[in-house]
C-alpha atoms as a PDB file:
ATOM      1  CA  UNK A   1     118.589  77.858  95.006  1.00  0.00           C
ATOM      2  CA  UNK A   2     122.435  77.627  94.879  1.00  0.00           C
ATOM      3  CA  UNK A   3     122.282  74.024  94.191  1.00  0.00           C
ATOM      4  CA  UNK A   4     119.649  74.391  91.787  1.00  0.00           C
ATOM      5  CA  UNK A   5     121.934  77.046  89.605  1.00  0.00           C
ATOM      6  CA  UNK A   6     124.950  74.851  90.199  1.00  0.00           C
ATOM      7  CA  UNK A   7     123.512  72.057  88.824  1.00  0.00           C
ATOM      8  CA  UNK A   8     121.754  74.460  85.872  1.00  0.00           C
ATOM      9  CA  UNK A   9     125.591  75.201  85.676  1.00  0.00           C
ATOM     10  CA  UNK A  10     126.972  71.612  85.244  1.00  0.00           C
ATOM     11  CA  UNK A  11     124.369  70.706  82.819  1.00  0.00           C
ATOM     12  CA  UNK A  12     124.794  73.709  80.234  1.00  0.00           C
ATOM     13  CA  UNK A  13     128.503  72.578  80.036  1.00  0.00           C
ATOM     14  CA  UNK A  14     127.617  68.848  79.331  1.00  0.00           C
ATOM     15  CA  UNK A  15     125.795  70.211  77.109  1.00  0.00           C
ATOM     16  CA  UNK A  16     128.260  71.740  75.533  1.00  0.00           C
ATOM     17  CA  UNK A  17     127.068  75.466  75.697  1.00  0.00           C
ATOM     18  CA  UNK A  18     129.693  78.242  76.319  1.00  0.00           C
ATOM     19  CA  UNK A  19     129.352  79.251  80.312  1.00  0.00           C
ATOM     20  CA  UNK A  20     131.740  79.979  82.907  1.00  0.00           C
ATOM     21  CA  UNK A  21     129.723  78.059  85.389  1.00  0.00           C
ATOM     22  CA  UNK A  22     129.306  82.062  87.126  1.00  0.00           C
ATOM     23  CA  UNK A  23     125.066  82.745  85.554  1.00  0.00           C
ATOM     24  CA  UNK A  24     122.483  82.665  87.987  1.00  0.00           C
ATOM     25  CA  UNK A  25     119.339  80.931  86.172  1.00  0.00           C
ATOM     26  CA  UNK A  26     117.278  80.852  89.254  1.00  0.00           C
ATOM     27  CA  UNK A  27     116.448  83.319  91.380  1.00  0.00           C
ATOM     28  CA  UNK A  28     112.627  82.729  92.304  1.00  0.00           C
ATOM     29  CA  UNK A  29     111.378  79.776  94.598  1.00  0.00           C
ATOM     30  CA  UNK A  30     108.137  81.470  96.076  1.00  0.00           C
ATOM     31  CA  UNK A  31     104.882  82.649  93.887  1.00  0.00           C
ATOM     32  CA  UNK A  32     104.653  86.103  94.253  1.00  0.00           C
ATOM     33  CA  UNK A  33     101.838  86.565  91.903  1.00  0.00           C
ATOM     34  CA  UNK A  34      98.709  88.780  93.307  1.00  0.00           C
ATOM     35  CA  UNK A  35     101.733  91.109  94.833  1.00  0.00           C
ATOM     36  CA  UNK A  36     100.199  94.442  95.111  1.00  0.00           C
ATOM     37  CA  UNK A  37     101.745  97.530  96.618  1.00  0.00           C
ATOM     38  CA  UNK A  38     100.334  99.906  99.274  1.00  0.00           C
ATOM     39  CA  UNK A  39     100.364 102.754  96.810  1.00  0.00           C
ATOM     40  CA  UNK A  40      99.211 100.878  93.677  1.00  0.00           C
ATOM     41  CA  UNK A  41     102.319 101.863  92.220  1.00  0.00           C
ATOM     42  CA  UNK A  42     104.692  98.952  89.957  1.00  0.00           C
ATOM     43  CA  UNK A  43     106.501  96.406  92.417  1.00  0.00           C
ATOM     44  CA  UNK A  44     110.514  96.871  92.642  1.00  0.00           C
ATOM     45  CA  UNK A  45     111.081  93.539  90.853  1.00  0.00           C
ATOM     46  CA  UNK A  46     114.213  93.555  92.334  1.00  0.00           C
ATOM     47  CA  UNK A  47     113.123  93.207  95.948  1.00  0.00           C
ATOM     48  CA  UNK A  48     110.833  91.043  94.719  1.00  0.00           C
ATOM     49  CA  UNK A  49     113.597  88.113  93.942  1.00  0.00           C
ATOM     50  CA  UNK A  50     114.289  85.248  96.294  1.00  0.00           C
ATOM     51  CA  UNK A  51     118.111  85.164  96.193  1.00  0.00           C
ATOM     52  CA  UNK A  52     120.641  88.042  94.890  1.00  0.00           C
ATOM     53  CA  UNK A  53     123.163  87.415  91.560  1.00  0.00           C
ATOM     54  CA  UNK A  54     125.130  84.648  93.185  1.00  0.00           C
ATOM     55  CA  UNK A  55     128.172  86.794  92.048  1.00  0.00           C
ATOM     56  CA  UNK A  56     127.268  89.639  94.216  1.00  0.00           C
ATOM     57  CA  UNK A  57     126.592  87.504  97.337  1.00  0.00           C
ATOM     58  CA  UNK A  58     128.855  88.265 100.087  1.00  0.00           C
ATOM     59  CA  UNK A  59     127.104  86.875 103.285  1.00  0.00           C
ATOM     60  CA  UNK A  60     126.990  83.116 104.460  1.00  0.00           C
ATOM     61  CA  UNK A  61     124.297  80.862 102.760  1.00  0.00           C
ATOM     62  CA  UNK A  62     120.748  81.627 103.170  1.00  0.00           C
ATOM     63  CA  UNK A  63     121.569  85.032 103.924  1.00  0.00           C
ATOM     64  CA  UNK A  64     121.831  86.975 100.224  1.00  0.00           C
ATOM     65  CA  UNK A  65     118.234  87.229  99.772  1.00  0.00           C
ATOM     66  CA  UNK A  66     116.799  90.367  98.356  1.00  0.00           C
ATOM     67  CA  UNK A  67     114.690  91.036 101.182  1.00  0.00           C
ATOM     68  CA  UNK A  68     115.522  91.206 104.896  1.00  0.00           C
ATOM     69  CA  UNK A  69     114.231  87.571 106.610  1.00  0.00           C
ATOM     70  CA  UNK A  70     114.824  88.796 110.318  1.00  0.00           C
ATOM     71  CA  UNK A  71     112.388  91.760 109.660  1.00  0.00           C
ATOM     72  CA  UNK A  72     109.152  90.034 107.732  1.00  0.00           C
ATOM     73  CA  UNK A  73     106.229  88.194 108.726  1.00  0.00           C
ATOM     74  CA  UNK A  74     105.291  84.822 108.382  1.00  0.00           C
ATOM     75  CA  UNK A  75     101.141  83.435 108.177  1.00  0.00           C
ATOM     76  CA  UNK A  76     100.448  79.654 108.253  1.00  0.00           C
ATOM     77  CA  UNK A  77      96.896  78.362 108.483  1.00  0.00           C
ATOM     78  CA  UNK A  78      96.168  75.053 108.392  1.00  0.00           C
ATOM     79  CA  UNK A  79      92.482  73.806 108.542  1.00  0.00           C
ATOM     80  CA  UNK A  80      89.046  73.204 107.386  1.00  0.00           C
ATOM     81  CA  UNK A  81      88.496  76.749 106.149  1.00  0.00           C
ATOM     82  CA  UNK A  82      91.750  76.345 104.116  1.00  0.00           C
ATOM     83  CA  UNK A  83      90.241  73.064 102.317  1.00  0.00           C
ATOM     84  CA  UNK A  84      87.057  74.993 101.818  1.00  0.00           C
ATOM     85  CA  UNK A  85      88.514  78.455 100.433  1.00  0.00           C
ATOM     86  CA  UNK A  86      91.854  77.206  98.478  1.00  0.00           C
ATOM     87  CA  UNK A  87      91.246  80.416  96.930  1.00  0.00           C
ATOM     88  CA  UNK A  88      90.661  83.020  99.633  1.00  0.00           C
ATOM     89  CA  UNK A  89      92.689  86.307  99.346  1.00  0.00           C
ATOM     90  CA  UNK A  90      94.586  87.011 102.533  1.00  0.00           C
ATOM     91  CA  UNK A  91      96.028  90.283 103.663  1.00  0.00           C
ATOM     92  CA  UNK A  92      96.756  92.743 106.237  1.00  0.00           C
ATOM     93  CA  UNK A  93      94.392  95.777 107.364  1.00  0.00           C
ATOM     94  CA  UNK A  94      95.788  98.229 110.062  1.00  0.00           C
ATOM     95  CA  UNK A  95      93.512  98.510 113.274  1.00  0.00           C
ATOM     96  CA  UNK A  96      91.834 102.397 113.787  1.00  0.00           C
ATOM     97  CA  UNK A  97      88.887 103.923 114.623  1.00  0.00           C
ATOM     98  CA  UNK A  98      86.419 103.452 118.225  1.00  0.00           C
ATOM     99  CA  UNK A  99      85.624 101.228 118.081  1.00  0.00           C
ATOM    100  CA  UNK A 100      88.612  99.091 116.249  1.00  0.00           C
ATOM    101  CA  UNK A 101      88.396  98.502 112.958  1.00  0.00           C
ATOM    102  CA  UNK A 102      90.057  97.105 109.985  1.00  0.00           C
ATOM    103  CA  UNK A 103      91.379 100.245 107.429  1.00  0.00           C
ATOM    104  CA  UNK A 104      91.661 100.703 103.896  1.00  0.00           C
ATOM    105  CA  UNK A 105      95.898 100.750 104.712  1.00  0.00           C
ATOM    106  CA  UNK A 106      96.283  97.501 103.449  1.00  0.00           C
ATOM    107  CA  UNK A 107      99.471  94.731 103.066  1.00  0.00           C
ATOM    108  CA  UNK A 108      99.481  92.302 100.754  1.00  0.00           C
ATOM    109  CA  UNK A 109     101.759  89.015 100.913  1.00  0.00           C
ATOM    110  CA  UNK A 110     104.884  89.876  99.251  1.00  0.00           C
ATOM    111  CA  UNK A 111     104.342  85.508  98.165  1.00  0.00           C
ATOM    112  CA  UNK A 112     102.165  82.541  99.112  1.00  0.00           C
ATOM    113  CA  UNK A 113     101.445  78.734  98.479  1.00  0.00           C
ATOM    114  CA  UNK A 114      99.760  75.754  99.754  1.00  0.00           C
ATOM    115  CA  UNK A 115     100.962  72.616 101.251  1.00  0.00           C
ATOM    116  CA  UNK A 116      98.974  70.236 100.694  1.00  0.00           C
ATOM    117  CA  UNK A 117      94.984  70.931 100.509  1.00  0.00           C
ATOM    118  CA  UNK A 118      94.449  72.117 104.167  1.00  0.00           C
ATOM    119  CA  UNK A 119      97.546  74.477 104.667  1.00  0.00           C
ATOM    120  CA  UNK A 120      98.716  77.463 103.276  1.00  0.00           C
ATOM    121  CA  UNK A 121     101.324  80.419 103.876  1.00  0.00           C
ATOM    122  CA  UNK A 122     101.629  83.711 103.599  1.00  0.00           C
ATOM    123  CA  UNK A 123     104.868  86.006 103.911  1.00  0.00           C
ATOM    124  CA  UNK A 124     104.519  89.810 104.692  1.00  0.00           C
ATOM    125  CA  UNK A 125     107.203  92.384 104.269  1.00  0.00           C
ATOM    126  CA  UNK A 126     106.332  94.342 107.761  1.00  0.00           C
ATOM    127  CA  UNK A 127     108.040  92.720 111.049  1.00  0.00           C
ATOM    128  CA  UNK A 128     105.371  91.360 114.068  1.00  0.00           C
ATOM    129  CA  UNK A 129     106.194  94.539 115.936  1.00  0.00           C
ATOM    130  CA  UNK A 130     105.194  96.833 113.497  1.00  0.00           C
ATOM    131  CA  UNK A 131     101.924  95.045 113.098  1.00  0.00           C
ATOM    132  CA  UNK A 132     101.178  94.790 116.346  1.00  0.00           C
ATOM    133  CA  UNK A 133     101.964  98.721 116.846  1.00  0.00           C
ATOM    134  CA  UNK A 134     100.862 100.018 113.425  1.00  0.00           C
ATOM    135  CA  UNK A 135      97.607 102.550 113.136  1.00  0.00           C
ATOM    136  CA  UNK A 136      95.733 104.599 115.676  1.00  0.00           C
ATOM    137  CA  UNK A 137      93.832 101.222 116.455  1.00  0.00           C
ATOM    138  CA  UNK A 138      97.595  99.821 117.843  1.00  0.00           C
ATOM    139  CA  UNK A 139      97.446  96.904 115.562  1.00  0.00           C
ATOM    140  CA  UNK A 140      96.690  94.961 112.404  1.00  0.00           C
ATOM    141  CA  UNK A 141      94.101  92.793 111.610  1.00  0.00           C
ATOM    142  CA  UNK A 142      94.729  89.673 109.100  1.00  0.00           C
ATOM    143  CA  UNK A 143      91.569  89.637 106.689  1.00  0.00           C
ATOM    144  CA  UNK A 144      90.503  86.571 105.093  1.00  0.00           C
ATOM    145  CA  UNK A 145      88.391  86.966 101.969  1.00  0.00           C
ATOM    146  CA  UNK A 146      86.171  85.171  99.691  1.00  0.00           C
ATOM    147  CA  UNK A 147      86.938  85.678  96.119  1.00  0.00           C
ATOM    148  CA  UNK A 148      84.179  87.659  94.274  1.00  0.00           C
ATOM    149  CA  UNK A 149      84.825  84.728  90.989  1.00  0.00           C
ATOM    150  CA  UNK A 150      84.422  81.935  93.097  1.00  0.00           C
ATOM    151  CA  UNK A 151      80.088  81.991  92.742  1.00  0.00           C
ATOM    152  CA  UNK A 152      78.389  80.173  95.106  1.00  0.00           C
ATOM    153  CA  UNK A 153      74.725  79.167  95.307  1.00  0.00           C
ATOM    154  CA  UNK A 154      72.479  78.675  98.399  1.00  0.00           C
ATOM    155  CA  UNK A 155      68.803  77.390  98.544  1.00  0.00           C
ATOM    156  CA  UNK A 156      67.987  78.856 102.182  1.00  0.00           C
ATOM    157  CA  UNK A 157      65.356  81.042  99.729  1.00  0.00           C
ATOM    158  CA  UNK A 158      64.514  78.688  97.383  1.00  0.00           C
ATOM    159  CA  UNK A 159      61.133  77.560  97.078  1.00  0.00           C
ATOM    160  CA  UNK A 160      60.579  73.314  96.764  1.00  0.00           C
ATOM    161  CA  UNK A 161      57.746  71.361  95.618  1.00  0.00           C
ATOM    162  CA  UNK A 162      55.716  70.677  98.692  1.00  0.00           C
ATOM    163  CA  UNK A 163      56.079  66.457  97.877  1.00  0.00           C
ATOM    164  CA  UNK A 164      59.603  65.425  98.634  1.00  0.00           C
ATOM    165  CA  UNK A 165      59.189  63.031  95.838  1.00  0.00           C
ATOM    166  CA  UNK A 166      58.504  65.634  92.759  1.00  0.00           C
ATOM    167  CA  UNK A 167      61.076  67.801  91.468  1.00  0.00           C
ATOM    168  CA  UNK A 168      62.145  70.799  93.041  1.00  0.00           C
ATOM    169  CA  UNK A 169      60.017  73.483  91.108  1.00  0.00           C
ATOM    170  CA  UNK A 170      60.025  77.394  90.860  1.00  0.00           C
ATOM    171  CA  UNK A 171      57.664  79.947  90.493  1.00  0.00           C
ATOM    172  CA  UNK A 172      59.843  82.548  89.457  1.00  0.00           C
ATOM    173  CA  UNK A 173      62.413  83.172  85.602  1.00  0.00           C
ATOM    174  CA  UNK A 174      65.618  80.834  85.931  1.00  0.00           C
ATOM    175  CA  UNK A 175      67.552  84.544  86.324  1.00  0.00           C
ATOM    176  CA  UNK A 176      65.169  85.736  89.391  1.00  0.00           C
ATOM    177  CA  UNK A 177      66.214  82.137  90.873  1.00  0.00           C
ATOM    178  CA  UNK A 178      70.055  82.612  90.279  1.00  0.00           C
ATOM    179  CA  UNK A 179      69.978  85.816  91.657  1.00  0.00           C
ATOM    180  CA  UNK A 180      67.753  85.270  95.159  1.00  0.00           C
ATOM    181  CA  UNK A 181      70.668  82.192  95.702  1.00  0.00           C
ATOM    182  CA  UNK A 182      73.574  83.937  94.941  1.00  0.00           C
ATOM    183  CA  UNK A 183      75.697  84.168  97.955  1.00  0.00           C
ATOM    184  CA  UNK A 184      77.425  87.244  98.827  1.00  0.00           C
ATOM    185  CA  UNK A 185      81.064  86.531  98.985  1.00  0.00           C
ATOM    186  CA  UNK A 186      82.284  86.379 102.841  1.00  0.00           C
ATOM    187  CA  UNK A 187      85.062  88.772 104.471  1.00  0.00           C
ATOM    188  CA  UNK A 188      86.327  87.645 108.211  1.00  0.00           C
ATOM    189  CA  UNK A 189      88.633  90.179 109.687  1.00  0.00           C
ATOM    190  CA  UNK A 190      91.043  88.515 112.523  1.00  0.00           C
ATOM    191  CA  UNK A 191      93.008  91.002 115.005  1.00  0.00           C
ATOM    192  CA  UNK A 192      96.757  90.154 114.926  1.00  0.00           C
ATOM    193  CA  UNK A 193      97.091  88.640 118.893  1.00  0.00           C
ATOM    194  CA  UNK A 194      94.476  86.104 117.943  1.00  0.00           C
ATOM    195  CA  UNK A 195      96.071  84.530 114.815  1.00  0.00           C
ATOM    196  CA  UNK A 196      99.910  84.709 116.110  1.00  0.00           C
ATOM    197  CA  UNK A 197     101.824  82.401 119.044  1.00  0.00           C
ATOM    198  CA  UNK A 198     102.592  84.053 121.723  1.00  0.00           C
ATOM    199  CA  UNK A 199     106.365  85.227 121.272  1.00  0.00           C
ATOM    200  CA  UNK A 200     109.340  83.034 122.946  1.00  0.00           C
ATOM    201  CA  UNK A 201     110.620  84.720 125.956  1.00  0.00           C
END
């Protein structure tokens, strides 16, 4: 990012435009959109920025971002269900309940992105220690969601012609068809130990 304003710098003065070479153009690498807060309430935009006013920055480089690195989470998957689900919402659910369950306390990635079609990341605000010690269940589970706008169809109850060689028929309105293969979008809920390494010793 400081590169990337420096050269944003260099550029605006070939071009002739009035700068001090000081602005900071850039301040967001990661997609943070889908951000929600545990409250509901508006997101603090500025905790919500990659990189602080370069002006401002008084610690070595790589270490002026807005949030606090040695504290948040990282999620990579990488995998079939990845290439299948490009789409699938992923967030945090605290453990309670006998037996454990996932809650409605819920964490949503603070950003995300893909690399590539069968890997994709996820970066949480709360440190591994407080999910693994959050909630009366002692942990956090990582859920894994279908989308509800991402239809799918099934023909498990769909009724064929009984000659492989006609076309598949129905007895039923084109609407009582869609609606018997409709398929409910999946939720997979996937306790905290099981999804992280274990930790370096």
């Amino acid at each position: 990012m400081a590169g990337l304003n420096h050269e944003m710098s260099r550029e605006l003065l070939w071009n002739e435009y009035p700068t001090d070479q000081r602005g900071t153009y850039f301040r967001q690498f990661w997609d943070i959109r889908g951000f929600l807060t545990k409250d509901g309430s508006e997101p603090d935009a500025k905790k919500q920025k990659d990189i602080e006013v370069m002006t401002s920055w008084t610690h070595p480089l790589g270490e002026n971002s807005a949030r606090d690195p040695e504290e948040s989470l990282g999620l990579f998957m990488r995998g079939e269900l990845v290439r299948r689900f490009p789409n699938m919402i992923v967030y945090a659910a605290t453990a309670g309940g006998t037996p454990r369950t996932p809650t409605d306390d819920h964490e949503y990635p603070l950003f995300s992105g893909n690399l590539g079609s069968d890997a994709s990341f996820y970066g949480f605000e709360s440190s591994r220690e407080d999910m693994e010690n959050a909630g009366s269940g002692k942990g956090t589970y990582f859920v894994l969601q279908e989308p509800p706008q991402d239809t799918r169809f099934t023909w498990e109850r769909a009724a064929t012609a009984p000659d492989p060689g006609e076309y598949m028929s129905f007895d039923v309105q084109p609407a009582q068809v869609a609606a018997d293969t409709l398929s409910q979008p999946t939720r997979v809920a996937i306790f905290v130990t099981a999804m992280l390494p274990p930790e370096a010793p």
